[in-house]
Protein backbone atom coordinates (compact mmCIF):
# COMPACT_ATOMS: atom_id res chain seq x y z
CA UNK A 1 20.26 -27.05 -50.26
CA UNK A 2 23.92 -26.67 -49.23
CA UNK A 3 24.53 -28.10 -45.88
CA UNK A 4 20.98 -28.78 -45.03
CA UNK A 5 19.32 -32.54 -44.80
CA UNK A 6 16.29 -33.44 -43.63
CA UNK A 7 14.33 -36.65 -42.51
CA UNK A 8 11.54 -37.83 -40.05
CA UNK A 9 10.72 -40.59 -38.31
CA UNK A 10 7.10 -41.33 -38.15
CA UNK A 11 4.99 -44.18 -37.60
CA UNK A 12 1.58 -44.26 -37.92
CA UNK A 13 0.71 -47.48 -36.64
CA UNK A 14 1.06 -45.50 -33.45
CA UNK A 15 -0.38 -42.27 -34.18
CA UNK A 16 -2.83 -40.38 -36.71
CA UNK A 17 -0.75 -37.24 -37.09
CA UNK A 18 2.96 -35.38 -37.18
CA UNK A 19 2.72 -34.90 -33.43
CA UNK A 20 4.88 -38.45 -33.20
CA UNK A 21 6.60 -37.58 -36.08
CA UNK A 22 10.09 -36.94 -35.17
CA UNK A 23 12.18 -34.14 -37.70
CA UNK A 24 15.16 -33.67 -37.50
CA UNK A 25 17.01 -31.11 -39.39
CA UNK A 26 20.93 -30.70 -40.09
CA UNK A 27 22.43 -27.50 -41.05
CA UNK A 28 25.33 -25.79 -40.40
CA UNK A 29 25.57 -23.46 -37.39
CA UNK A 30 23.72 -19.87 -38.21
CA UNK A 31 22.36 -21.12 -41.71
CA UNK A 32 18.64 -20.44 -41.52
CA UNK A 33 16.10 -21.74 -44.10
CA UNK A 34 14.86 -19.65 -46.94
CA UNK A 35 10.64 -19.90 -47.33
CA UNK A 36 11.48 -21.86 -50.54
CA UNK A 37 13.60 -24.19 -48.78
CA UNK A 38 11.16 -24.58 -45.82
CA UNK A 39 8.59 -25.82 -48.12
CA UNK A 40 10.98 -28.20 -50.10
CA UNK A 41 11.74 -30.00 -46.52
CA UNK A 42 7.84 -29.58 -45.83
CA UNK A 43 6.71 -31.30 -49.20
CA UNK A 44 9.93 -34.04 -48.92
CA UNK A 45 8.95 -35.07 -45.47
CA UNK A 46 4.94 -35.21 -46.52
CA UNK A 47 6.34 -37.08 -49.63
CA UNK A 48 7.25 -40.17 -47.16
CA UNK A 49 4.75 -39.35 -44.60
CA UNK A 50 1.80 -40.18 -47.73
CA UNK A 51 3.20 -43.43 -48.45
CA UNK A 52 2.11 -44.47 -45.17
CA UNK A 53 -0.91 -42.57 -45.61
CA UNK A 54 -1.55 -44.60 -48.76
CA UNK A 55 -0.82 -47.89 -47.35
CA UNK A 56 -3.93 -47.57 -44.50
CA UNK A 57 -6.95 -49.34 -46.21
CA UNK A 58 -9.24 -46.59 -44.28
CA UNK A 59 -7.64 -43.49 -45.86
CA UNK A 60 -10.03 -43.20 -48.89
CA UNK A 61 -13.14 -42.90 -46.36
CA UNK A 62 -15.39 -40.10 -46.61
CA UNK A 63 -15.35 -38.23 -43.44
CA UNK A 64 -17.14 -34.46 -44.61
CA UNK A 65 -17.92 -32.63 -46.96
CA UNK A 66 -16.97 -29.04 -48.56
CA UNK A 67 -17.37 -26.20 -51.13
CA UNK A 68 -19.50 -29.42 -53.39
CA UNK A 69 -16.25 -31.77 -52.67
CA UNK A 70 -15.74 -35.01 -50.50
CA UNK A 71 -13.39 -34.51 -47.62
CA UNK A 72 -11.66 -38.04 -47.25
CA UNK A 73 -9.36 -39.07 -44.10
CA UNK A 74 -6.03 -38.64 -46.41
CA UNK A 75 -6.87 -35.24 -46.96
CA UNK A 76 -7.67 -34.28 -43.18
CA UNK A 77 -4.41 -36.45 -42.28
CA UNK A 78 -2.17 -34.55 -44.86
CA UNK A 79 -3.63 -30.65 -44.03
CA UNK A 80 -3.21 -32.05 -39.98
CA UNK A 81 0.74 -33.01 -40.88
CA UNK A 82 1.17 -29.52 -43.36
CA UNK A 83 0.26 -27.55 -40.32
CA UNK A 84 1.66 -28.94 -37.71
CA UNK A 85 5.05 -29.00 -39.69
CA UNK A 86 4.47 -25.03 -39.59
CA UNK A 87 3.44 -24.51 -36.09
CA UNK A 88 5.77 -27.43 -34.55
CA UNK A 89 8.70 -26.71 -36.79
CA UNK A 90 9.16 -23.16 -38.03
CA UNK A 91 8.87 -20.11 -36.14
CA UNK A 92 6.72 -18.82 -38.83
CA UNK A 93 3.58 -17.27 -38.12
CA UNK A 94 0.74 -18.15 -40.42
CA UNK A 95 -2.46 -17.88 -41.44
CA UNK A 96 -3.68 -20.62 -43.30
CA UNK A 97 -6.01 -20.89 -46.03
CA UNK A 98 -6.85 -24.26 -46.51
CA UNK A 99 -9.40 -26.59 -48.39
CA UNK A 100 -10.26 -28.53 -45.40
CA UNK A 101 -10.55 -26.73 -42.98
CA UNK A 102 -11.42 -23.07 -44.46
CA UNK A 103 -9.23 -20.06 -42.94
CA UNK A 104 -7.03 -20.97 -39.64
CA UNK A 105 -6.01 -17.43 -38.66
CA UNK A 106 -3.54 -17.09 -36.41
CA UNK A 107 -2.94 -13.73 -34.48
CA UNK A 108 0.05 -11.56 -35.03
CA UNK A 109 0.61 -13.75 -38.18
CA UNK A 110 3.30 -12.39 -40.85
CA UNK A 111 2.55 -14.49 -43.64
CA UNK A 112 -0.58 -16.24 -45.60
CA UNK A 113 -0.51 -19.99 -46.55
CA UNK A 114 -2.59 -21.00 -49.59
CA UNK A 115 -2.88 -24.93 -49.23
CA UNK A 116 -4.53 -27.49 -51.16
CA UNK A 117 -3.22 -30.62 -49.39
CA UNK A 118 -4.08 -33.39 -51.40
CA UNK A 119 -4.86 -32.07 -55.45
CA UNK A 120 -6.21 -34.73 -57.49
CA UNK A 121 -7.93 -37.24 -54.12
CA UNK A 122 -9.31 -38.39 -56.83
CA UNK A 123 -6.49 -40.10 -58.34
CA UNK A 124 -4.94 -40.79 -55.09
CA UNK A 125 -8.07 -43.09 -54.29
CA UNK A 126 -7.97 -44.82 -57.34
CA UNK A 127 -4.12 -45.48 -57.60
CA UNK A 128 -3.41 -43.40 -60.59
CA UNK A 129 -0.33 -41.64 -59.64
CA UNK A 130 -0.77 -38.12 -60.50
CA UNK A 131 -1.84 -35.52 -57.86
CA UNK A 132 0.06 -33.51 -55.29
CA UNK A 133 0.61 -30.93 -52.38
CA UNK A 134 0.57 -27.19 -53.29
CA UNK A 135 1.57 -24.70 -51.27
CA UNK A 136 1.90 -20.92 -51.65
CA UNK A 137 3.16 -18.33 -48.55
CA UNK A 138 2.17 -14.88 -49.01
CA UNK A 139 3.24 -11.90 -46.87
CA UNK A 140 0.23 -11.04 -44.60
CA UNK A 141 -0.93 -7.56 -46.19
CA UNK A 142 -0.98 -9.40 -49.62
CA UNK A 143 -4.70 -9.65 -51.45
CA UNK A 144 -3.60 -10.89 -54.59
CA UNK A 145 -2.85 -14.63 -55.24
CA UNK A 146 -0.76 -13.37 -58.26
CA UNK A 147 1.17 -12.61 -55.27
CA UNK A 148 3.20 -15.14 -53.49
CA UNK A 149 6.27 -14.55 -52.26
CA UNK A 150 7.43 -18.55 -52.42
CA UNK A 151 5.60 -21.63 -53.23
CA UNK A 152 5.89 -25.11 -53.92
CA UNK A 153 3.91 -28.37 -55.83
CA UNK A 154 5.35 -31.35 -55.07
CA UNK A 155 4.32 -34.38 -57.38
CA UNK A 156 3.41 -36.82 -54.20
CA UNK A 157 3.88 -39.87 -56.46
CA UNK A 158 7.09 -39.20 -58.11
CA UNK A 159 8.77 -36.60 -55.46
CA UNK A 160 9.14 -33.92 -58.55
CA UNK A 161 9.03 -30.52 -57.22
CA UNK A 162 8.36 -27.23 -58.50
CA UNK A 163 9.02 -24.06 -56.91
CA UNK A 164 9.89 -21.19 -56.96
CA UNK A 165 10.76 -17.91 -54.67
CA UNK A 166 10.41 -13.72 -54.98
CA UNK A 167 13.00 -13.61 -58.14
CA UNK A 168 12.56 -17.29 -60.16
CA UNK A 169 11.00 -20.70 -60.39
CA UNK A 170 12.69 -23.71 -59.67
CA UNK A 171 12.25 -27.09 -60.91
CA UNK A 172 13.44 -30.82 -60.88
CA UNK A 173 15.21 -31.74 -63.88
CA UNK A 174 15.29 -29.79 -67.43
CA UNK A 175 12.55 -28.03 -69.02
CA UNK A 176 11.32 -30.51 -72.24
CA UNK A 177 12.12 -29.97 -76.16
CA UNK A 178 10.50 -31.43 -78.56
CA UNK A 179 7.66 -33.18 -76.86
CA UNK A 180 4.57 -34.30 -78.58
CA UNK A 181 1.29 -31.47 -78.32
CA UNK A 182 -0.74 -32.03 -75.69
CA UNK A 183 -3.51 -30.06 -74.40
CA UNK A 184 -5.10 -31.02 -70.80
CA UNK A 185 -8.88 -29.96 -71.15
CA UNK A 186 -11.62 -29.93 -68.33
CA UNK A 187 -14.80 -29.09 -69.67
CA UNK A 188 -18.52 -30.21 -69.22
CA UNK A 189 -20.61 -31.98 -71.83
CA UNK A 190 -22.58 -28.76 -72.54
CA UNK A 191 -19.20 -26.75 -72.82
CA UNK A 192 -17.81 -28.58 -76.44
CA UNK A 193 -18.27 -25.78 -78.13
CA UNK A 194 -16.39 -23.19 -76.26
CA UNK A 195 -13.46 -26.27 -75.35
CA UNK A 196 -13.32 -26.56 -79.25
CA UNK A 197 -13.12 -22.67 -79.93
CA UNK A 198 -9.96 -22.71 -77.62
CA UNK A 199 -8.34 -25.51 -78.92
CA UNK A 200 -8.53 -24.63 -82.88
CA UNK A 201 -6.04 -22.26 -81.43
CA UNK A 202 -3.44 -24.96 -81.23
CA UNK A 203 -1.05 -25.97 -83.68
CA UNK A 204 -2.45 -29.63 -85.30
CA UNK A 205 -1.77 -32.01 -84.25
CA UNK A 206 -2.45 -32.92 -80.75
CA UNK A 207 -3.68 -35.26 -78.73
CA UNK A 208 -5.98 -34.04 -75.71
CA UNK A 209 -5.64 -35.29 -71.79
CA UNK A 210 -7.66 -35.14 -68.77
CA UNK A 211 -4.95 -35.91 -66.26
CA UNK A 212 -7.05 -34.82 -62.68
CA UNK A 213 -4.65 -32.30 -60.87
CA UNK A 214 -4.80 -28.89 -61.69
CA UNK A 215 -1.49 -27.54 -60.08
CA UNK A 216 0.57 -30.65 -61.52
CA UNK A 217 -1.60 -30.18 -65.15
CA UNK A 218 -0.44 -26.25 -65.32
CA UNK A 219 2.98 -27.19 -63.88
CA UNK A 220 3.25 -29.76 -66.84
CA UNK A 221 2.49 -27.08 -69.23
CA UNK A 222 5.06 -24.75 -67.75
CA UNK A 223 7.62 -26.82 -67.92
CA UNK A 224 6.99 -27.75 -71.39
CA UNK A 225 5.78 -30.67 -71.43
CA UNK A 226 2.33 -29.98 -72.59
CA UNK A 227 0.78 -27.09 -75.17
CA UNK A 228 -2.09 -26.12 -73.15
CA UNK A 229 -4.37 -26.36 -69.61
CA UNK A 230 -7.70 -25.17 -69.97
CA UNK A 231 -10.38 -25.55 -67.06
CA UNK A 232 -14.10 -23.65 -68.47
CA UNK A 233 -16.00 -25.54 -65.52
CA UNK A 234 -15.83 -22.88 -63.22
CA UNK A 235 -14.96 -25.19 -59.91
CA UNK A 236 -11.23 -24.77 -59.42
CA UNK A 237 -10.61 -22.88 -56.08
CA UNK A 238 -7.63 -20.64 -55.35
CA UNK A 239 -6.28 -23.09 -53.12
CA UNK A 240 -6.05 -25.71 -56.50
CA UNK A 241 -4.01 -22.94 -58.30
CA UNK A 242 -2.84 -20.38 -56.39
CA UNK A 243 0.73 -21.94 -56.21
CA UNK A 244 1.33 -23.23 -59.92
CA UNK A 245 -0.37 -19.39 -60.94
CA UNK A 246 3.13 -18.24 -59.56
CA UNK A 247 5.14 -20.84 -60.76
CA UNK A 248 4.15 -20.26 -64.44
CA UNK A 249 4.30 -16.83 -63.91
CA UNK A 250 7.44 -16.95 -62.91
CA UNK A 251 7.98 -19.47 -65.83
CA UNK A 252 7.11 -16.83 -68.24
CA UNK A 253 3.86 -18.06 -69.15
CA UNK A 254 0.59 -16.41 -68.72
CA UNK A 255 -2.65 -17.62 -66.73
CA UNK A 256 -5.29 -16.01 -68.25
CA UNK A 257 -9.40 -16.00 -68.02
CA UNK A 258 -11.63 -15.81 -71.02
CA UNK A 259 -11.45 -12.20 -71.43
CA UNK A 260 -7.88 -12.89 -71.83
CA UNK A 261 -7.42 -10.63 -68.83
CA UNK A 262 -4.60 -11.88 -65.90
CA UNK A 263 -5.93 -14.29 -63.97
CA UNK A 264 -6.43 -13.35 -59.90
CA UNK A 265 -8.19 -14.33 -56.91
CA UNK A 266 -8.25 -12.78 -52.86
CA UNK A 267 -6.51 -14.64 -50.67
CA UNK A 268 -8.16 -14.29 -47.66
CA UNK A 269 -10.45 -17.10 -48.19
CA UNK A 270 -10.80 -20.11 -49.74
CA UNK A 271 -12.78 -18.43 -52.87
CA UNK A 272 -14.50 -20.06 -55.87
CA UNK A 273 -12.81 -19.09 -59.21
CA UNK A 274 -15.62 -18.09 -61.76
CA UNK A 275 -13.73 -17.54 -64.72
CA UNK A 276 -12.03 -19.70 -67.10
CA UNK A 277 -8.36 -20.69 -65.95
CA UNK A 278 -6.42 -20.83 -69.29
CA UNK A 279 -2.47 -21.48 -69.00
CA UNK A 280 -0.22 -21.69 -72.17
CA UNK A 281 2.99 -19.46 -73.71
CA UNK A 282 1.23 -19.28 -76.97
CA UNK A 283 -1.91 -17.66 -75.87
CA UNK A 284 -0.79 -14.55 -74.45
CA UNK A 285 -3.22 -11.34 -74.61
């Protein structure tokens, strides 16, 4: 971002949210923010604000629960800083769309935010460092998650971004050659059948991963780092997905369901996806 820095100030020791966070943002005089870049400054800012987060012994407590998932203090802290950031920060009116806390509609609003916080709490709880904040805006008469007009997934452990805006995608770095085949599988133990019918459509060998985040997993693939993301389970939610859907999109690749149909979801709520979520260049119907 030419001429634009950002950086906060923000102990927690003294407070539980961004309201005593301090940002402060430099750009030159009449340079406004794109969306795109308004969620890169978002995520970098959260990307600090988590190591704190991470650091507080109590942060993997289970305060609620939701949609069949745990709802643990991290992930109420990092939806409280995500939307404060918007309300606080921009002058952008939202409605948000959130895994925490359900739909947050504001009046007059001109845009949708699809926001799942913290994907892969999982991992964040036990250390392994792989999950992330996803983020997709949508213009407010949109119904389609296929589409957003900017979005963002931010690796929270690393600081790797992807994103992407109304004409491309965006990422840190170079897209991968010559990696080894990987395919990153979620399936139950009565689903082997059906995970092995999709995968003896891969080129042998491979080796087969169960990483925990599905916006970094299909990110991965998109970048070309990995052969294939499957998910047959039937539990994602369109807040997991509904911001690496456009990345890859926008990538080139297609997110499919079983039927080998486009894969799509309303926006207005945080909805249940009940078809298979299958992302890969090679499978395209």
């Amino acid at each position: 971002m030419d001429g634009l820095q950002a950086s906060h100030n923000c102990n927690r020791s003294r407070c539980s949210s961004i309201t005593c966070c301090v940002f402060i943002l430099e750009r030159k005089e009449g340079e406004e923010m794109s969306l795109r870049e308004t969620l890169l400054d978002l995520s970098r800012n959260l990307f600090s604000y988590v190591n704190q987060v991470r650091a507080d012994p109590n942060s993997s407590k289970i305060v609620g629960y939701h949609s069949g998932d745990t709802s643990r203090i991290a992930d109420r802290e990092i939806e409280t800083f995500i939307i404060d950031y918007f309300n606080k920060k921009t002058d952008l009116k939202i409605k948000f769309v959130t895994e925490e806390s359900g739909v947050i509609d504001r009046s007059n609003s001109d845009y949708i935010a699809v926001i799942d916080p913290l994907d892969g709490s999982s991992n964040f709880v036990m250390g392994i460092p792989w999950y992330s904040v996803s983020i997709a805006l949508y213009e407010r008469e949109s119904k389609s998650m296929r589409n957003s007009v900017a979005g963002i997934i931010m690796n929270l452990t690393t600081g790797k971004a992807y994103s992407y805006d109304k004409k491309r995608a965006y990422m840190d770095g170079s897209p991968a050659l010559d990696t080894p085949r990987v395919v990153l599988a979620y399936y139950d133990v009565d689903q082997v059948a059906q995970a092995k019918e999709i995968m003896e459509k891969v080129e042998k060998p491979f080796k087969v991963r169960t990483l925990g985040s599905a916006s970094l997993d299909m990110s991965l693939v998109c970048e070309g780092r990995a052969s294939l993301y499957f998910d047959i389970r039937s539990k994602l939610r369109n807040v997991d997905i509904a911001a690496s859907t456009n990345f890859c999109i926008k990538m080139g690749f297609s997110v499919i369901s079983q039927e080998g149909k486009p894969l799509d979801s309303s926006i207005e709520n945080v909805e249940r996806i009940k078809d298979w979520v299958i992302t890969s260049k090679s499978l395209e119907s």
